[in-house]
C-alpha atoms as a PDB file:
ATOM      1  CA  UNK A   1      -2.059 -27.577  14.465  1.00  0.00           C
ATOM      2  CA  UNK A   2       1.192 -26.299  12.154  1.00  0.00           C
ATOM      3  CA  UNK A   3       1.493 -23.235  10.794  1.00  0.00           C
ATOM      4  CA  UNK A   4       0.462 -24.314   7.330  1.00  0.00           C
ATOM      5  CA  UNK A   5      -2.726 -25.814   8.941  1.00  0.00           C
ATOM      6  CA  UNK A   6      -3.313 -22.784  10.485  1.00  0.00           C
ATOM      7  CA  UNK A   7      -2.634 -20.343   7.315  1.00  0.00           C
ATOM      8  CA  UNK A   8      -5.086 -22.969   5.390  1.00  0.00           C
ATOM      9  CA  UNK A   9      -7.404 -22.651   7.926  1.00  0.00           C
ATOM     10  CA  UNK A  10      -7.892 -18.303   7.976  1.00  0.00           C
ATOM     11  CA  UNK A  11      -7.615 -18.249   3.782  1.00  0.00           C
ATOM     12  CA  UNK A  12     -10.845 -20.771   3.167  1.00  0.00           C
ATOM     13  CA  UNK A  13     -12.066 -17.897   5.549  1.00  0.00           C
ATOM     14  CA  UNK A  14     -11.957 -15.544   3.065  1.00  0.00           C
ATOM     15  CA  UNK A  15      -9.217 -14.050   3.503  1.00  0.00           C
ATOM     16  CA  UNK A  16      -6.854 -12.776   0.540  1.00  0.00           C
ATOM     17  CA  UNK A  17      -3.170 -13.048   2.680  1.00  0.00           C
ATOM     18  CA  UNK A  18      -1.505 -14.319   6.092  1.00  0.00           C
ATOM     19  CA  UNK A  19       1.699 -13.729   6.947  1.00  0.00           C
ATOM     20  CA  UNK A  20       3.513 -14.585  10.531  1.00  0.00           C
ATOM     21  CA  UNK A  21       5.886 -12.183  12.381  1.00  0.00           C
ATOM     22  CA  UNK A  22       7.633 -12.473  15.985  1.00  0.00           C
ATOM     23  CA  UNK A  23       6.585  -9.540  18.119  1.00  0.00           C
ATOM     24  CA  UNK A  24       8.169 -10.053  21.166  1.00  0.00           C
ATOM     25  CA  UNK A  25      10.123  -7.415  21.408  1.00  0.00           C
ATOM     26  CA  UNK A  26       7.056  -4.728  20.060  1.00  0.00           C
ATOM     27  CA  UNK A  27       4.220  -5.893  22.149  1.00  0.00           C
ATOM     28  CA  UNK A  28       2.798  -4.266  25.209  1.00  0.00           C
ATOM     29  CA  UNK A  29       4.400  -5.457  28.605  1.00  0.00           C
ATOM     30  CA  UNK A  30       1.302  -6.865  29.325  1.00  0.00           C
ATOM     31  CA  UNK A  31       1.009  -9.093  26.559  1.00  0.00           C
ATOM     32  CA  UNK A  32       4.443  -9.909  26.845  1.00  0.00           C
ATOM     33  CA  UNK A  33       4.266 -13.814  26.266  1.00  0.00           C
ATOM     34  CA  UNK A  34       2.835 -13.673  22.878  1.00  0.00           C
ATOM     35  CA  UNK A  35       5.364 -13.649  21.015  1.00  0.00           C
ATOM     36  CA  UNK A  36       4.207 -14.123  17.625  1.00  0.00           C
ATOM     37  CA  UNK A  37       1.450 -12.485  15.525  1.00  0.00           C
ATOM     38  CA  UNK A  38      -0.928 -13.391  13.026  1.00  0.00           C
ATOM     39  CA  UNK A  39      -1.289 -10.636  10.490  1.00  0.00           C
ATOM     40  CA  UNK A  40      -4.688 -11.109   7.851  1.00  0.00           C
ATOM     41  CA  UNK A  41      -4.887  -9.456   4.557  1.00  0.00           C
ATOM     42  CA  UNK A  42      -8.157  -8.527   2.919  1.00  0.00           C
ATOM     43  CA  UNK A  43      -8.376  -7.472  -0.877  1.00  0.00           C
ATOM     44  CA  UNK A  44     -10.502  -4.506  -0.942  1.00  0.00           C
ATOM     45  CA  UNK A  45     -13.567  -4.653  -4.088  1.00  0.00           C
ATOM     46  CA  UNK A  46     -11.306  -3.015  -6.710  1.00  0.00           C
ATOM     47  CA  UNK A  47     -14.732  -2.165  -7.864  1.00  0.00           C
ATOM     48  CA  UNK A  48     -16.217  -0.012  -5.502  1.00  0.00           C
ATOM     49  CA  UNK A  49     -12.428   1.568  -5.129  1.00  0.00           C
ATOM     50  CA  UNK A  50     -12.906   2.579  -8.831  1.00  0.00           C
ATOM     51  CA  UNK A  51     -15.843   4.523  -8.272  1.00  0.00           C
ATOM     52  CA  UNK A  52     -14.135   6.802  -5.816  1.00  0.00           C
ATOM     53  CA  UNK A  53     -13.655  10.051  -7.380  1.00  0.00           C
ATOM     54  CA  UNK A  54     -12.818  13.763  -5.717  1.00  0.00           C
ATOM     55  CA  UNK A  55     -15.148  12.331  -3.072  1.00  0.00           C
ATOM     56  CA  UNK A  56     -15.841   9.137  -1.120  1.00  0.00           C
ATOM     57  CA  UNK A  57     -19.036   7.195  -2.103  1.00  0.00           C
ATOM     58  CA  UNK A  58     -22.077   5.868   0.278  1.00  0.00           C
ATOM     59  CA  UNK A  59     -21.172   2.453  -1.087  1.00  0.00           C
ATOM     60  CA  UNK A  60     -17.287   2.557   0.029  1.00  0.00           C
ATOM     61  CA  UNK A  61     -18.169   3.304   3.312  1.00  0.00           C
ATOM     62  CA  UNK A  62     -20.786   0.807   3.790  1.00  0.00           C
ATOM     63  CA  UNK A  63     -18.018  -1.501   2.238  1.00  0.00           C
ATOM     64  CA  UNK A  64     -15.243  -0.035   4.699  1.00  0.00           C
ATOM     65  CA  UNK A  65     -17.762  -1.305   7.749  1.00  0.00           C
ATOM     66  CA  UNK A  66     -18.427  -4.636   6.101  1.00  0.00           C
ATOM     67  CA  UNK A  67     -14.925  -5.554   5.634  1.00  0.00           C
ATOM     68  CA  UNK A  68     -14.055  -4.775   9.314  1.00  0.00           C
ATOM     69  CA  UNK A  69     -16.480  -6.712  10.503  1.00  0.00           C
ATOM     70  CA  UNK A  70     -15.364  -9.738   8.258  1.00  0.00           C
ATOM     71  CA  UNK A  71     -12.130  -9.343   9.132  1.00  0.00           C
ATOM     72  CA  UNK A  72     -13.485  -9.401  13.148  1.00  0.00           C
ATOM     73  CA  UNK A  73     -15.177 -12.528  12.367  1.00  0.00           C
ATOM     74  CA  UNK A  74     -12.466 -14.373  11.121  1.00  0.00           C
ATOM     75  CA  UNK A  75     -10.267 -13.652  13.651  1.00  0.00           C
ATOM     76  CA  UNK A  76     -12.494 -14.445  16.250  1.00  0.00           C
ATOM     77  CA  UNK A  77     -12.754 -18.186  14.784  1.00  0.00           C
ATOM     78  CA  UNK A  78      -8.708 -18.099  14.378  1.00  0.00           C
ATOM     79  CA  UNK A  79      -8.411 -17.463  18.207  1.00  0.00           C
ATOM     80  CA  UNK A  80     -11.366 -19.921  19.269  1.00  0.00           C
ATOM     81  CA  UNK A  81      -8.988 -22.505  16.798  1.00  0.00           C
ATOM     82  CA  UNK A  82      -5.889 -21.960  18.619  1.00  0.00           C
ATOM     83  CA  UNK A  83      -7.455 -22.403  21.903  1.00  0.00           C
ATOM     84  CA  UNK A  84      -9.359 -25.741  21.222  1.00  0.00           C
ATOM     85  CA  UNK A  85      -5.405 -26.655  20.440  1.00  0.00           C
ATOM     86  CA  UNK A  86      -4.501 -25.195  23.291  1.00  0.00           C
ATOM     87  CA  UNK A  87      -2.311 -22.034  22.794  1.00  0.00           C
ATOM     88  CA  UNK A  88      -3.979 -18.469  23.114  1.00  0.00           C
ATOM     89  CA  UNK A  89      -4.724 -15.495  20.947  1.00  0.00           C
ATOM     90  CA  UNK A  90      -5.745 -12.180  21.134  1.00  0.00           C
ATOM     91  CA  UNK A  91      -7.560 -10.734  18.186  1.00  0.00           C
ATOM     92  CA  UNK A  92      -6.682  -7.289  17.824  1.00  0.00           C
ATOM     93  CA  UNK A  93     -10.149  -4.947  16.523  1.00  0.00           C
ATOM     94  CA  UNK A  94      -9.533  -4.462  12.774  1.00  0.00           C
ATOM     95  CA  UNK A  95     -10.493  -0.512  13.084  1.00  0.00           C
ATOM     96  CA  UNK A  96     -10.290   0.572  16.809  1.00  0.00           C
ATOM     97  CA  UNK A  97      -9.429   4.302  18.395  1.00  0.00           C
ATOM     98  CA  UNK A  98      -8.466   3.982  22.061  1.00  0.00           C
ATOM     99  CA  UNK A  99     -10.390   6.680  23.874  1.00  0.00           C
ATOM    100  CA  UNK A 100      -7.102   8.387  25.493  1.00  0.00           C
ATOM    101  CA  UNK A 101      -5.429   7.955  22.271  1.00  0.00           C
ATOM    102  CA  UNK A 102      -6.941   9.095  19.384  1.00  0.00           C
ATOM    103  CA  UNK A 103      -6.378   7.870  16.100  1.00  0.00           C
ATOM    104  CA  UNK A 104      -4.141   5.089  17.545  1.00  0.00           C
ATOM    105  CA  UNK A 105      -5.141   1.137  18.136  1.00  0.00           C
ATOM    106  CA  UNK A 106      -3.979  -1.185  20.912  1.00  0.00           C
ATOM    107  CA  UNK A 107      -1.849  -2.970  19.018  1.00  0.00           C
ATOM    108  CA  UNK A 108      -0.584  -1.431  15.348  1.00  0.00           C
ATOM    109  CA  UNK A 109      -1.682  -3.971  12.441  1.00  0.00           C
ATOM    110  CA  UNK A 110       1.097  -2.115   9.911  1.00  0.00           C
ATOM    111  CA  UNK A 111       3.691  -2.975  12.136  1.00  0.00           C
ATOM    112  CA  UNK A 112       2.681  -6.972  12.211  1.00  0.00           C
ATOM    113  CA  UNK A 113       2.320  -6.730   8.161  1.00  0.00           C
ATOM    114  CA  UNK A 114       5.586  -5.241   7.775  1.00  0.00           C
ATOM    115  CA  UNK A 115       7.716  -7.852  10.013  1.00  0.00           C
ATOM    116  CA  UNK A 116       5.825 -10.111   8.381  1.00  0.00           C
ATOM    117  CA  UNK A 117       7.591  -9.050   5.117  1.00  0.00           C
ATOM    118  CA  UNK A 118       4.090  -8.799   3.429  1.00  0.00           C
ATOM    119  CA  UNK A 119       4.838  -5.059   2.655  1.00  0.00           C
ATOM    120  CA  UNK A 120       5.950  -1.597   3.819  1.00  0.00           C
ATOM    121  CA  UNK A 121       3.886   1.595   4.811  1.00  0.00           C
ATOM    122  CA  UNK A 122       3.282   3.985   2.076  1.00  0.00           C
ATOM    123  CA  UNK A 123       3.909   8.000   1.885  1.00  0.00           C
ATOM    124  CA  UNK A 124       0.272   8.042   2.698  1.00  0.00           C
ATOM    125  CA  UNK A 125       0.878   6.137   6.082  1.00  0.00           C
ATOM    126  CA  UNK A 126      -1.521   3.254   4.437  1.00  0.00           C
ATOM    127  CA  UNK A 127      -0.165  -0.331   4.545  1.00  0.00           C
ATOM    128  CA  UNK A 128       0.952  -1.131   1.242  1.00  0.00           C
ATOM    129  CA  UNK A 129       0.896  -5.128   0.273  1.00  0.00           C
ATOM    130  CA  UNK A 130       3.087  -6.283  -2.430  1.00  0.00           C
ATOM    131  CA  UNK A 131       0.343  -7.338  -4.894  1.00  0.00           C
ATOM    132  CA  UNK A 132      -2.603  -5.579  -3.625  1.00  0.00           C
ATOM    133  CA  UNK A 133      -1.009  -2.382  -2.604  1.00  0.00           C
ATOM    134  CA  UNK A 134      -3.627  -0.004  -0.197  1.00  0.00           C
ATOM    135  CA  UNK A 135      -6.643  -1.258  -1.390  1.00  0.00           C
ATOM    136  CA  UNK A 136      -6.639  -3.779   1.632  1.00  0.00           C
ATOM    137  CA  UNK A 137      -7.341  -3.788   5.404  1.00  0.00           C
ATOM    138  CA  UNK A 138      -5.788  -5.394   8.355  1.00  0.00           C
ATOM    139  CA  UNK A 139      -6.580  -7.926  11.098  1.00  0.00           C
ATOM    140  CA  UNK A 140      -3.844  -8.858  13.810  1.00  0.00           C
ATOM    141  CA  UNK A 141      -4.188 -11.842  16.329  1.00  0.00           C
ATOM    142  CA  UNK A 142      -1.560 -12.028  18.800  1.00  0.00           C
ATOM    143  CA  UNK A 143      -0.414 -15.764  19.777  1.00  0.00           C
ATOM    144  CA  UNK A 144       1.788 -18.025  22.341  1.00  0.00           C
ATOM    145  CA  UNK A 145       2.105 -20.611  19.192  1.00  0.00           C
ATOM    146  CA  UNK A 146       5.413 -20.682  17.342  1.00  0.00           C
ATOM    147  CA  UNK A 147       4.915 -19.406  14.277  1.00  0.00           C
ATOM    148  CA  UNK A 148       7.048 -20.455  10.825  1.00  0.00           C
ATOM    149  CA  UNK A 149       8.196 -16.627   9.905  1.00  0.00           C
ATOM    150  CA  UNK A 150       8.564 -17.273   5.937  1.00  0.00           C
ATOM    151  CA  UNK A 151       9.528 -13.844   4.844  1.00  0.00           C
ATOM    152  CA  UNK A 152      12.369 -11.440   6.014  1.00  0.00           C
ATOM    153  CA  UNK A 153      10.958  -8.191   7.336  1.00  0.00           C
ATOM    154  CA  UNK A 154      10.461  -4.870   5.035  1.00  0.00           C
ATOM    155  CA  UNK A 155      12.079  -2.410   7.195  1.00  0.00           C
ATOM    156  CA  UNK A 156      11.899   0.788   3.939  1.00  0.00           C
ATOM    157  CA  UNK A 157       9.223   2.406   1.385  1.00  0.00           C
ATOM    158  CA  UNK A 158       9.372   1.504  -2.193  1.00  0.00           C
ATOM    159  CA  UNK A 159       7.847   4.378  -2.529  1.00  0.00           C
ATOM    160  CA  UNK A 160      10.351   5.842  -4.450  1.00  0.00           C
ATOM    161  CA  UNK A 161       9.887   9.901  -5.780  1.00  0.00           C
ATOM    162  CA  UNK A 162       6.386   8.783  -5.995  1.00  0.00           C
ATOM    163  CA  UNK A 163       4.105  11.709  -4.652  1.00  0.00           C
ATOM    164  CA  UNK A 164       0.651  10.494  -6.362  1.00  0.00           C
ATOM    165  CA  UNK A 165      -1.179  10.259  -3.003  1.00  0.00           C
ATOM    166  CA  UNK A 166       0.169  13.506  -1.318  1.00  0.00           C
ATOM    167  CA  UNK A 167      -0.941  15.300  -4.337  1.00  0.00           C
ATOM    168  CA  UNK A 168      -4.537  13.899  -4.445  1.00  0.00           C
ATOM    169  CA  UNK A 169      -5.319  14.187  -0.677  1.00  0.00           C
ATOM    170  CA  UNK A 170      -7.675  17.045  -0.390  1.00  0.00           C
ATOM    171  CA  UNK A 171      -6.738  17.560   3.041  1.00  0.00           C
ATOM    172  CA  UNK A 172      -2.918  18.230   2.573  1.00  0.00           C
ATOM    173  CA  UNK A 173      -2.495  15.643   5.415  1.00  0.00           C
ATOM    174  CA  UNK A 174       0.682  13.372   3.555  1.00  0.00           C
ATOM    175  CA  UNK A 175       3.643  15.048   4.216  1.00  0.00           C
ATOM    176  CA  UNK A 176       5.554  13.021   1.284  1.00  0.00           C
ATOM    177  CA  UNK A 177       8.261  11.228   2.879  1.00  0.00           C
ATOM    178  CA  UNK A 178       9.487   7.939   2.719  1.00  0.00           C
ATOM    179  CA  UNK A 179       9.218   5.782   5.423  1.00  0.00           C
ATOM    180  CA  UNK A 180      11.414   3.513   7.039  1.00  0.00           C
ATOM    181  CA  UNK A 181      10.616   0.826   9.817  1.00  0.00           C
ATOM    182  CA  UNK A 182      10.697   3.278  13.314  1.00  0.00           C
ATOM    183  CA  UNK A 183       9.551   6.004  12.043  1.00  0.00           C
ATOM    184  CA  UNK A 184       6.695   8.318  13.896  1.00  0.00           C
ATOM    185  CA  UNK A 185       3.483   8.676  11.925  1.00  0.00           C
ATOM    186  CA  UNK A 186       3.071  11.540  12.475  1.00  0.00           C
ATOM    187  CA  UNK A 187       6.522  11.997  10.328  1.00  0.00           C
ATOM    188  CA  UNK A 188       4.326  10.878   7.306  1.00  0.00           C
ATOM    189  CA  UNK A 189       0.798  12.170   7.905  1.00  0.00           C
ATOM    190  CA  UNK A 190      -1.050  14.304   9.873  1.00  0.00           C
ATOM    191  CA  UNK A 191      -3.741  11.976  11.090  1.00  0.00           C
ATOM    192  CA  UNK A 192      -6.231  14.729  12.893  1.00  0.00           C
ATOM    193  CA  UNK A 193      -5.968  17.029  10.205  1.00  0.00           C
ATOM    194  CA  UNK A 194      -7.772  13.900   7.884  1.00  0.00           C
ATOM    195  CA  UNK A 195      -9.967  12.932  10.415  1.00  0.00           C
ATOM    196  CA  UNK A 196     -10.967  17.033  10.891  1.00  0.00           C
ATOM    197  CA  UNK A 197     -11.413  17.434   6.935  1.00  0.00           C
ATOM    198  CA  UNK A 198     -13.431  14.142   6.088  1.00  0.00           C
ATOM    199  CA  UNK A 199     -15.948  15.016   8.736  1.00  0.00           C
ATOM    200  CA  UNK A 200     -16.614  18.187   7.974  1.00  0.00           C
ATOM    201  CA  UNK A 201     -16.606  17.588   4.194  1.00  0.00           C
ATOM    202  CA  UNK A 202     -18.491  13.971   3.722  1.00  0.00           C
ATOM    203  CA  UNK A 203     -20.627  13.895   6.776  1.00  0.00           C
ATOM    204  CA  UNK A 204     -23.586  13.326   4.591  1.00  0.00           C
ATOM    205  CA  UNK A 205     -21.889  10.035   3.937  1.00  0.00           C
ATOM    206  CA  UNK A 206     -21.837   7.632   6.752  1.00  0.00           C
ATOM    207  CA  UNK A 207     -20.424   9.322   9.890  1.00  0.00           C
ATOM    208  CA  UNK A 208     -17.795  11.248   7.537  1.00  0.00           C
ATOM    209  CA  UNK A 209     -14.845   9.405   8.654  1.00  0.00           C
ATOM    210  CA  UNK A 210     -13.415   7.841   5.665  1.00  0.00           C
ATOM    211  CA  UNK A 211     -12.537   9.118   2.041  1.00  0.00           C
ATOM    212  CA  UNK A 212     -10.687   6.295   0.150  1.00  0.00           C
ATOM    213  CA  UNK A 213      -9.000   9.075  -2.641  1.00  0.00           C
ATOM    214  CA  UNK A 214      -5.292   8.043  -1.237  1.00  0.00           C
ATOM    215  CA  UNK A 215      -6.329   4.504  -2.092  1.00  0.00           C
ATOM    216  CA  UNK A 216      -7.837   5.123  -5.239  1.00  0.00           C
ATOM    217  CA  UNK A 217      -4.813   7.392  -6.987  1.00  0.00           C
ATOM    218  CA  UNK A 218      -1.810   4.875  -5.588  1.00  0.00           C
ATOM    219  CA  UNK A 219      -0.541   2.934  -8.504  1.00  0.00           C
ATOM    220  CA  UNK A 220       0.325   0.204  -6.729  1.00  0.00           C
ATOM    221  CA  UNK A 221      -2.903  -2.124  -6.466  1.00  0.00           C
ATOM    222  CA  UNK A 222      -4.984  -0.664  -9.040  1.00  0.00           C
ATOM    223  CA  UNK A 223      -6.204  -2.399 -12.176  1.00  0.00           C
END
């Protein structure tokens, strides 16, 4: 299997993007011999972003959980691919908190997306994607296959003076600046603070734990 194969392969999945990065030098020790990753992009239903207002909607949420779990899916069947052709992969969980570290993943899909050149991470700490801008979500499999990396990587914002999102977040959680590649989330957003304000404002939707407004007001993305 090439890289082209491969790419093929995940976007008659149904997914909207795939870009290729070398991680070597920002993976865990442990996974220290994959030195590529394998970052998917999936469009978000413009539609049901729309109808977000001053509040998140039942139907978002239920949409949040079924893009996940697509995005799960297809990265199982990319890893079960790259094993029948021998290499290995590692699908990283497309929304996961580690117990001892809340609010953080094992592996961070923004930082895959942005070596991969396929955008930069927004004011709002959201991934941004060139065409699609936050109205996507992430899936990372980690891989011992040489990848063909086809983009440089975005290392800034392109942000700009743009303040849209900080000023729509009713949690006051984006602290406005503009990020460049190293920089501490926390730098950009206050992650508890959103987490703490969603669930005790839109409990009675879902489990409370997304809202969706950031996406909604960002330019970038929208129709």
């Amino acid at each position: 299997m090439k890289g082209h194969d491969l790419k093929e392969f995940i976007e008659k999945l149904g997914i909207s993007d795939v870009g290729f990065s070398e991680v070597g030098e920002v993976v865990p020790p442990n996974w220290s011999k994959y030195h590529y990753a394998i970052t998917l992009v999936l469009q978000l239903s413009n539609g049901i972003i729309d109808d977000i207002t001053d509040e998140p909607t039942d139907t978002y949420f239920s949409h949040y959980r079924s893009v996940n779990n697509h995005l799960n899916e297809v990265m199982l069947k990319t890893t079960i691919a790259l094993q029948n052709c021998g290499f290995a992969g590692i699908p990283i969980p497309a929304s996961q908190s580690l117990h001892n570290k809340p609010y953080y993943g094992v592996f961070p899909h923004k930082t895959a997306a942005t070596i991969a050149g396929l955008g930069w991470i927004g004011k709002s700490a959201l991934f941004i994607h060139h065409k699609y801008g936050p109205r996507v979500r992430l899936g990372t499999v980690l891989t011992n296959m040489e990848l063909p990396v086809e983009r440089p990587p975005v290392t800034e914002s392109s942000c700009g003076n743009c303040k849209i999102c900080m000023n729509s977040c009713p949690a006051m959680a984006i602290e406005g600046q503009n990020w460049t590649q190293g920089m501490e989330r926390k730098e950009l957003y206050d992650a508890h603070g959103c987490s703490t304000y969603v669930k005790e404002h839109y409990q009675h939707i879902g489990r409370g734990s997304v809202c969706g407004i950031c996406i909604k007001t960002c330019p970038i993305g929208g129709r």
